[in-house]
PDB file of N, CA and C in Angstrom:
ATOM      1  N   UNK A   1     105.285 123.802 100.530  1.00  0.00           N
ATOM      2  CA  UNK A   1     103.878 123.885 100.205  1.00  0.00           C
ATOM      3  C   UNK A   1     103.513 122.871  99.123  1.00  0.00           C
ATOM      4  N   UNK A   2     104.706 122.650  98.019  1.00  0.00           N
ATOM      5  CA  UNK A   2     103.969 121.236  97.005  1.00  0.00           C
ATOM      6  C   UNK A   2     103.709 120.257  97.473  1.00  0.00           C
ATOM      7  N   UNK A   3     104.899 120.025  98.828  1.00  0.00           N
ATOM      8  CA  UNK A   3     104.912 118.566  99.664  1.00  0.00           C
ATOM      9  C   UNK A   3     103.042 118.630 100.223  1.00  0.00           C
ATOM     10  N   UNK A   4     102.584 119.601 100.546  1.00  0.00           N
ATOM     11  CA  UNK A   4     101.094 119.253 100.912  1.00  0.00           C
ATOM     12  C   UNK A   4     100.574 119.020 100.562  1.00  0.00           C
ATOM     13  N   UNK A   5     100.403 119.801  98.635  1.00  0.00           N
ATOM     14  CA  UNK A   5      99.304 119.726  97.876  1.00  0.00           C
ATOM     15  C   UNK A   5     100.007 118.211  97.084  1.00  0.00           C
ATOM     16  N   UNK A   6     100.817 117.850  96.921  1.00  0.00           N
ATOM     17  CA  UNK A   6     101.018 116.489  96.496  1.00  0.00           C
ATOM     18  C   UNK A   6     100.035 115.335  97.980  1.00  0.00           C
ATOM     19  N   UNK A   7     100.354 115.892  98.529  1.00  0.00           N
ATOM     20  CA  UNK A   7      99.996 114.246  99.874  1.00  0.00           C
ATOM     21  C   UNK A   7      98.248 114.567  99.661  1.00  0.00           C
ATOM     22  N   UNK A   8      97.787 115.988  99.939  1.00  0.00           N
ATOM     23  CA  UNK A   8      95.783 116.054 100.193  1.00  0.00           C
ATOM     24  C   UNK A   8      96.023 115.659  98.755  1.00  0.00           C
ATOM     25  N   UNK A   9      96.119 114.860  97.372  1.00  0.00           N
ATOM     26  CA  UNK A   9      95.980 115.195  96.050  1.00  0.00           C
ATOM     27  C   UNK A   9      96.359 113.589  96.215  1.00  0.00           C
ATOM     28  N   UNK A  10      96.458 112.790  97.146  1.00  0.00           N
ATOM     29  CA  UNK A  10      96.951 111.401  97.035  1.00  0.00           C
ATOM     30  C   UNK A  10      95.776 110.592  98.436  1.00  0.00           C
ATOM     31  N   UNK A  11      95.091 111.879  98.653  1.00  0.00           N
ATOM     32  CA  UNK A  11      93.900 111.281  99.608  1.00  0.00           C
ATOM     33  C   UNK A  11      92.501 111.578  99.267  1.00  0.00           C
ATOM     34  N   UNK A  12      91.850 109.769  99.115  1.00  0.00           N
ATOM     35  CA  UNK A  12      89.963 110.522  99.241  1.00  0.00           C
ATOM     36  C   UNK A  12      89.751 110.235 100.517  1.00  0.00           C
ATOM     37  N   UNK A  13      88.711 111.133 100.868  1.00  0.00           N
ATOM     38  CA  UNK A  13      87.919 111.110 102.072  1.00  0.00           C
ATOM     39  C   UNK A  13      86.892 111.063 101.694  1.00  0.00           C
ATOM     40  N   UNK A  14      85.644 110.074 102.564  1.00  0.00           N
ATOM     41  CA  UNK A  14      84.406 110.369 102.497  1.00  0.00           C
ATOM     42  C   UNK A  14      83.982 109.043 101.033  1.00  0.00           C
ATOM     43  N   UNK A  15      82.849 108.596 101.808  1.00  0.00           N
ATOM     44  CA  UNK A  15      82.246 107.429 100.691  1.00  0.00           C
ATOM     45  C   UNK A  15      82.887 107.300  99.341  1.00  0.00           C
ATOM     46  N   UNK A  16      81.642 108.479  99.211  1.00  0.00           N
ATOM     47  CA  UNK A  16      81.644 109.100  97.556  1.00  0.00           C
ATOM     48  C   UNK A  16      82.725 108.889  96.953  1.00  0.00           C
ATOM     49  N   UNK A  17      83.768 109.416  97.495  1.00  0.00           N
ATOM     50  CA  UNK A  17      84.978 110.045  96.663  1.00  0.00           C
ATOM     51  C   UNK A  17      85.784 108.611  96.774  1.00  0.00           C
ATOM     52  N   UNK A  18      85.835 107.746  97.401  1.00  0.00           N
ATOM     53  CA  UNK A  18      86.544 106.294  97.848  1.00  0.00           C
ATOM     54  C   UNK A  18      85.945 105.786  96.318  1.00  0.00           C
ATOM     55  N   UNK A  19      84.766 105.460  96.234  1.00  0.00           N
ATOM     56  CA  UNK A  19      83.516 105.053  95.956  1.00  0.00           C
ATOM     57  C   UNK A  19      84.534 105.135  94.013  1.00  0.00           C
ATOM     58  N   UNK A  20      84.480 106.215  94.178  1.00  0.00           N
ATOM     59  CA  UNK A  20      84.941 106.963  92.685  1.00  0.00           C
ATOM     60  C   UNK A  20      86.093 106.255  92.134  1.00  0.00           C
ATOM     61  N   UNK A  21      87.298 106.510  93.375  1.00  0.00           N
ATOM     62  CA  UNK A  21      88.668 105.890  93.047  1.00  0.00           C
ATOM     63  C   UNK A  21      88.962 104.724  92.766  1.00  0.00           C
ATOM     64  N   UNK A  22      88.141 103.617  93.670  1.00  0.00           N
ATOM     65  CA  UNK A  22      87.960 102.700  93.331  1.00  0.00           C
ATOM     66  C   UNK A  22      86.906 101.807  92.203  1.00  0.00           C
ATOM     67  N   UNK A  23      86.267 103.083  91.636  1.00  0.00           N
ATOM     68  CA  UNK A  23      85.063 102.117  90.441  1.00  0.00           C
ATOM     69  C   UNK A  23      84.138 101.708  90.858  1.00  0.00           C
ATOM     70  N   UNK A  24      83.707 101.467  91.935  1.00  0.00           N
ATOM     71  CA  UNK A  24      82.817 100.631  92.605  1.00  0.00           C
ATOM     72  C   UNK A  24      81.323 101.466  92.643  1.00  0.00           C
ATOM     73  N   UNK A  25      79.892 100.982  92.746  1.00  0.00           N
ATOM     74  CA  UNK A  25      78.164 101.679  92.667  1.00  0.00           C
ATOM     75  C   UNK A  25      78.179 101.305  94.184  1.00  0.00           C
ATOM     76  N   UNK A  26      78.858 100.656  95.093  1.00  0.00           N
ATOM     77  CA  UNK A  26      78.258 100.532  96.497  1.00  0.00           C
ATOM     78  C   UNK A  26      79.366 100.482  97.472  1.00  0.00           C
ATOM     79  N   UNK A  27      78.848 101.662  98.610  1.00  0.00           N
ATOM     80  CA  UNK A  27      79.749 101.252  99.714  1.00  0.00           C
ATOM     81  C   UNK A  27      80.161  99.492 100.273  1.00  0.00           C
ATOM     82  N   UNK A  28      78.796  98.857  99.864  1.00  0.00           N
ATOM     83  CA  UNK A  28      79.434  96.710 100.669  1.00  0.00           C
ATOM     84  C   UNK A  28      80.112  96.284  99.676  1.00  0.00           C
ATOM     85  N   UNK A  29      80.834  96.807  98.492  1.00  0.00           N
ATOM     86  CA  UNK A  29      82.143  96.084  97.855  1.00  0.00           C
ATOM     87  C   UNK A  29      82.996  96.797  98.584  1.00  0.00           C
ATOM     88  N   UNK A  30      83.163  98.052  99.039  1.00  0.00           N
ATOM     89  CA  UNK A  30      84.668  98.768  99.823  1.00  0.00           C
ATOM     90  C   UNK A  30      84.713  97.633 101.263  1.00  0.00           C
ATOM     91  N   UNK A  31      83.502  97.975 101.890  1.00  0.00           N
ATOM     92  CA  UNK A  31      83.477  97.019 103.274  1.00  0.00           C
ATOM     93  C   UNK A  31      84.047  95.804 102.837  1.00  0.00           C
ATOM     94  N   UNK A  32      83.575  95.050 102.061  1.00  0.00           N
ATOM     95  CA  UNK A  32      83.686  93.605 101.558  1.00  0.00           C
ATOM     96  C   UNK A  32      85.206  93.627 101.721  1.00  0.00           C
ATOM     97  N   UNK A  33      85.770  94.085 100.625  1.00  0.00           N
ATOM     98  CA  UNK A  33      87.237  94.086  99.999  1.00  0.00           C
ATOM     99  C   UNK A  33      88.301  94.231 101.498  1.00  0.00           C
ATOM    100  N   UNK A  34      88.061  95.344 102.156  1.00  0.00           N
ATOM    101  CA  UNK A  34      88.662  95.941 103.358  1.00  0.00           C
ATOM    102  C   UNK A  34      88.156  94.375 104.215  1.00  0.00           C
ATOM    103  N   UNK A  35      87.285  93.691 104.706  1.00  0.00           N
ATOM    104  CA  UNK A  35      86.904  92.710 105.652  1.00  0.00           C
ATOM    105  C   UNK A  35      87.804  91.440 104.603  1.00  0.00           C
ATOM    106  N   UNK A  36      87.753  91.002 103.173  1.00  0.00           N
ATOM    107  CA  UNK A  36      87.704  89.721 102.621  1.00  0.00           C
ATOM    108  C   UNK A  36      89.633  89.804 102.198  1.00  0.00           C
ATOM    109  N   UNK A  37      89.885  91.184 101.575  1.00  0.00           N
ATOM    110  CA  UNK A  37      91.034  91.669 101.009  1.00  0.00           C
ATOM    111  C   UNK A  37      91.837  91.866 101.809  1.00  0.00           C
ATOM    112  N   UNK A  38      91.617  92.928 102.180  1.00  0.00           N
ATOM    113  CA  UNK A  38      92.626  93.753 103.822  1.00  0.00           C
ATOM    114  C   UNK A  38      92.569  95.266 102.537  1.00  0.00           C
ATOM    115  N   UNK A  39      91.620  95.626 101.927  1.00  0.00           N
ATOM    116  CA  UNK A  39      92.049  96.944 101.199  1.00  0.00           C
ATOM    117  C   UNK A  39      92.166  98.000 102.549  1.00  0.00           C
ATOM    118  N   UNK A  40      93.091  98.606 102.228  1.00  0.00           N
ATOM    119  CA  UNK A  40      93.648  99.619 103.709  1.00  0.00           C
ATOM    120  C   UNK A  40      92.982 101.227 103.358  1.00  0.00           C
ATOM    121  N   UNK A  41      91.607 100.452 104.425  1.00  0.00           N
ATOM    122  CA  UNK A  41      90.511 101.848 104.427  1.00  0.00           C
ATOM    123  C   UNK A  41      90.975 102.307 105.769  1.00  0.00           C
ATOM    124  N   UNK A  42      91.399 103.494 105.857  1.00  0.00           N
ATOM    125  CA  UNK A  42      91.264 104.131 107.293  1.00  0.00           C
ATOM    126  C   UNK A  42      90.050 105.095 108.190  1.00  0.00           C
ATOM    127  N   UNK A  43      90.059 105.241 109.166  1.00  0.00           N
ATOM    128  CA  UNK A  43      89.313 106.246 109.469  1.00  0.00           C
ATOM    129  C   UNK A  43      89.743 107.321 110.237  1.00  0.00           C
ATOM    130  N   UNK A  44      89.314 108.666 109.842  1.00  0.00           N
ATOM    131  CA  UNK A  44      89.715 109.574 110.728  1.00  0.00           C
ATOM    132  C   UNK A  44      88.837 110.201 111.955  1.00  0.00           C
ATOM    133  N   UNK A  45      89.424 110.949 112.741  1.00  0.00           N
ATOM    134  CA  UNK A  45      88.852 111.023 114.312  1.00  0.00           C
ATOM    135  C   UNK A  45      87.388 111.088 114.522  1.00  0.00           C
ATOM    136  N   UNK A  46      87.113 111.770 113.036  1.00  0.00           N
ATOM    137  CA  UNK A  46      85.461 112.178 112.818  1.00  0.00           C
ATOM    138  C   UNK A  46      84.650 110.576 112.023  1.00  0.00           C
ATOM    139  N   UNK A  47      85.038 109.981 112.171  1.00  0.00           N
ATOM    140  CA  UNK A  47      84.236 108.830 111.435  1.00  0.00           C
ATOM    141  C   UNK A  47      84.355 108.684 110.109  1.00  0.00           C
ATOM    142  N   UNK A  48      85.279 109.854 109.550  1.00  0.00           N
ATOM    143  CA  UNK A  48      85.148 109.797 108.219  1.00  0.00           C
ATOM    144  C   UNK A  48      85.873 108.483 107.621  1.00  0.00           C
ATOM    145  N   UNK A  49      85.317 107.479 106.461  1.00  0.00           N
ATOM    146  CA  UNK A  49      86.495 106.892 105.824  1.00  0.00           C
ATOM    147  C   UNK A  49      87.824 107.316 105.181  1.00  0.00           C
ATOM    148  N   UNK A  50      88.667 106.968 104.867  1.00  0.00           N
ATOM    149  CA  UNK A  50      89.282 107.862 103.968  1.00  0.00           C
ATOM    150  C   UNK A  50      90.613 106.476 103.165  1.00  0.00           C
ATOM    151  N   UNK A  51      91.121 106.884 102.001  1.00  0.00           N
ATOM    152  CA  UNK A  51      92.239 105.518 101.663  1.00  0.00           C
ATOM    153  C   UNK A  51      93.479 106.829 101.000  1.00  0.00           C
ATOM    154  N   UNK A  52      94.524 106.191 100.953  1.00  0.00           N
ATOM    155  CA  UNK A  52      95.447 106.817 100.773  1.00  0.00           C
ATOM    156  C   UNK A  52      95.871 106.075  99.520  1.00  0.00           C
ATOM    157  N   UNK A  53      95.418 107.170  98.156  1.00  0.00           N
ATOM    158  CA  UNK A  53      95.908 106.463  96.658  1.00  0.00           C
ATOM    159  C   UNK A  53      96.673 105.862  96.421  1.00  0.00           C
ATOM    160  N   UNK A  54      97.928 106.140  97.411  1.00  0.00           N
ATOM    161  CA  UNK A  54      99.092 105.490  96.677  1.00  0.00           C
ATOM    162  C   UNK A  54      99.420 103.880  97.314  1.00  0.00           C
ATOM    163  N   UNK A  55      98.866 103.602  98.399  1.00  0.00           N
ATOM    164  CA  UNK A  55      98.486 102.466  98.877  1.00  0.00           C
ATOM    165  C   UNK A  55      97.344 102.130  98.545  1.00  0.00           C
ATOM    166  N   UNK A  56      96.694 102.277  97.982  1.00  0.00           N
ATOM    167  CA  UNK A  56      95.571 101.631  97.621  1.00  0.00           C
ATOM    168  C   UNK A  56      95.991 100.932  96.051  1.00  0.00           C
ATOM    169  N   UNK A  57      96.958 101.465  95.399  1.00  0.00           N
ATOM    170  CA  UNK A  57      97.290 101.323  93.751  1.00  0.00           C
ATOM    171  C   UNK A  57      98.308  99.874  94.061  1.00  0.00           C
ATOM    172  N   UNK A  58      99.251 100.413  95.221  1.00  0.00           N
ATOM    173  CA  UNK A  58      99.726  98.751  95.540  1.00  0.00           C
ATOM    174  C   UNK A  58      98.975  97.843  96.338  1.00  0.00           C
ATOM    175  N   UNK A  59      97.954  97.994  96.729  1.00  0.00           N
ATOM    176  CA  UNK A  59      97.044  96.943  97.478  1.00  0.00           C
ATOM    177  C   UNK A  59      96.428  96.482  96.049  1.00  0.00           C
ATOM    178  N   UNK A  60      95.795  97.301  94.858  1.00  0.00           N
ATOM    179  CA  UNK A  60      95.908  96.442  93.760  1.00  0.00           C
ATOM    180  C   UNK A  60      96.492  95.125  93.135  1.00  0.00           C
ATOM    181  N   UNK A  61      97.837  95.800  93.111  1.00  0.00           N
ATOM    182  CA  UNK A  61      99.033  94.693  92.524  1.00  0.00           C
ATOM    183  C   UNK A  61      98.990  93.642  93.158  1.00  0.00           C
ATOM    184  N   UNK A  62      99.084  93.701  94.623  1.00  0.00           N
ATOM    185  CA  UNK A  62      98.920  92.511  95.608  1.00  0.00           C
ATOM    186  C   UNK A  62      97.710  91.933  95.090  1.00  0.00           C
ATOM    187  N   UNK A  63      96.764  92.142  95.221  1.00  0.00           N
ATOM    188  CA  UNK A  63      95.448  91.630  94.903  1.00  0.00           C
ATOM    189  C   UNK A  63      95.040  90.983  93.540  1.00  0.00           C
ATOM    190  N   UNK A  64      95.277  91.547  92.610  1.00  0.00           N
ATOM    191  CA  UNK A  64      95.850  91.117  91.388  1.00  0.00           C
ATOM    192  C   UNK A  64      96.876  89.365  91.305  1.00  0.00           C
ATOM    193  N   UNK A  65      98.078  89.792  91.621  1.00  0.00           N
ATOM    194  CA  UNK A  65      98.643  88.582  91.778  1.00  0.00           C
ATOM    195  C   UNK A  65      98.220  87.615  92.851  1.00  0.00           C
ATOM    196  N   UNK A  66      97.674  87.439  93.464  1.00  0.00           N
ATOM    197  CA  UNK A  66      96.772  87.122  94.431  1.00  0.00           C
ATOM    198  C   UNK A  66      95.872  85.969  93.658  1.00  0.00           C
ATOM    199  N   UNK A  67      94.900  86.721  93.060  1.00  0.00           N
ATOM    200  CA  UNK A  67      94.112  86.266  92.290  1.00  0.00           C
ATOM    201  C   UNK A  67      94.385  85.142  91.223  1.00  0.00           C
ATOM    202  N   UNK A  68      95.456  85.495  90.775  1.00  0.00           N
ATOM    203  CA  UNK A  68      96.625  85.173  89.358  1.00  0.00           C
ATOM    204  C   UNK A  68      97.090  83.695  90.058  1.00  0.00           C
ATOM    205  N   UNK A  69      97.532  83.601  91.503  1.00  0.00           N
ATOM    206  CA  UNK A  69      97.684  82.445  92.076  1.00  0.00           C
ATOM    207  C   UNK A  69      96.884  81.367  92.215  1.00  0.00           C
ATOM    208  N   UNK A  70      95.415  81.959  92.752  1.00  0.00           N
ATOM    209  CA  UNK A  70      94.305  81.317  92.997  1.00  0.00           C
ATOM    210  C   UNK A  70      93.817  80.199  91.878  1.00  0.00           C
ATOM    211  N   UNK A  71      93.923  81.249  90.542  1.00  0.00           N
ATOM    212  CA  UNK A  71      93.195  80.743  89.527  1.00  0.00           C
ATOM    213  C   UNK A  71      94.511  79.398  88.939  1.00  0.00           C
TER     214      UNK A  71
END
């Protein structure tokens, strides 16, 4: 039973709550990032968005050094 409440406790679903995790005032920086980045937004059967925290914290790092190259 922790193994569950650890994994739903490592997932947002739904705009809002994406919206939150990531810092962001608008759903077209998540779109943006996911189309320009590759941030790994999924969707589930119902249309919902949803990202999985703990890939999303290393899609950071990537992105980060990424950047770090560019400049």
């Amino acid at each position: 039973m922790e193994i569950t409440d650890n994994f739903s406790a490592d997932i947002a679903i739904g705009r809002k709550e994406i919206m939150k995790v990531l810092h962001v005032g608008h759903w077209d920086t998540v779109r943006n990032w996911k189309r320009a980045y590759k941030l790994p937004l999924r969707y589930l059967p119902n249309g919902k968005p949803m990202i999985i925290q703990s890939e999303v914290r290393s899609w950071m790092i990537t992105y980060s050094d990424l950047k770090k190259d560019i400049s």
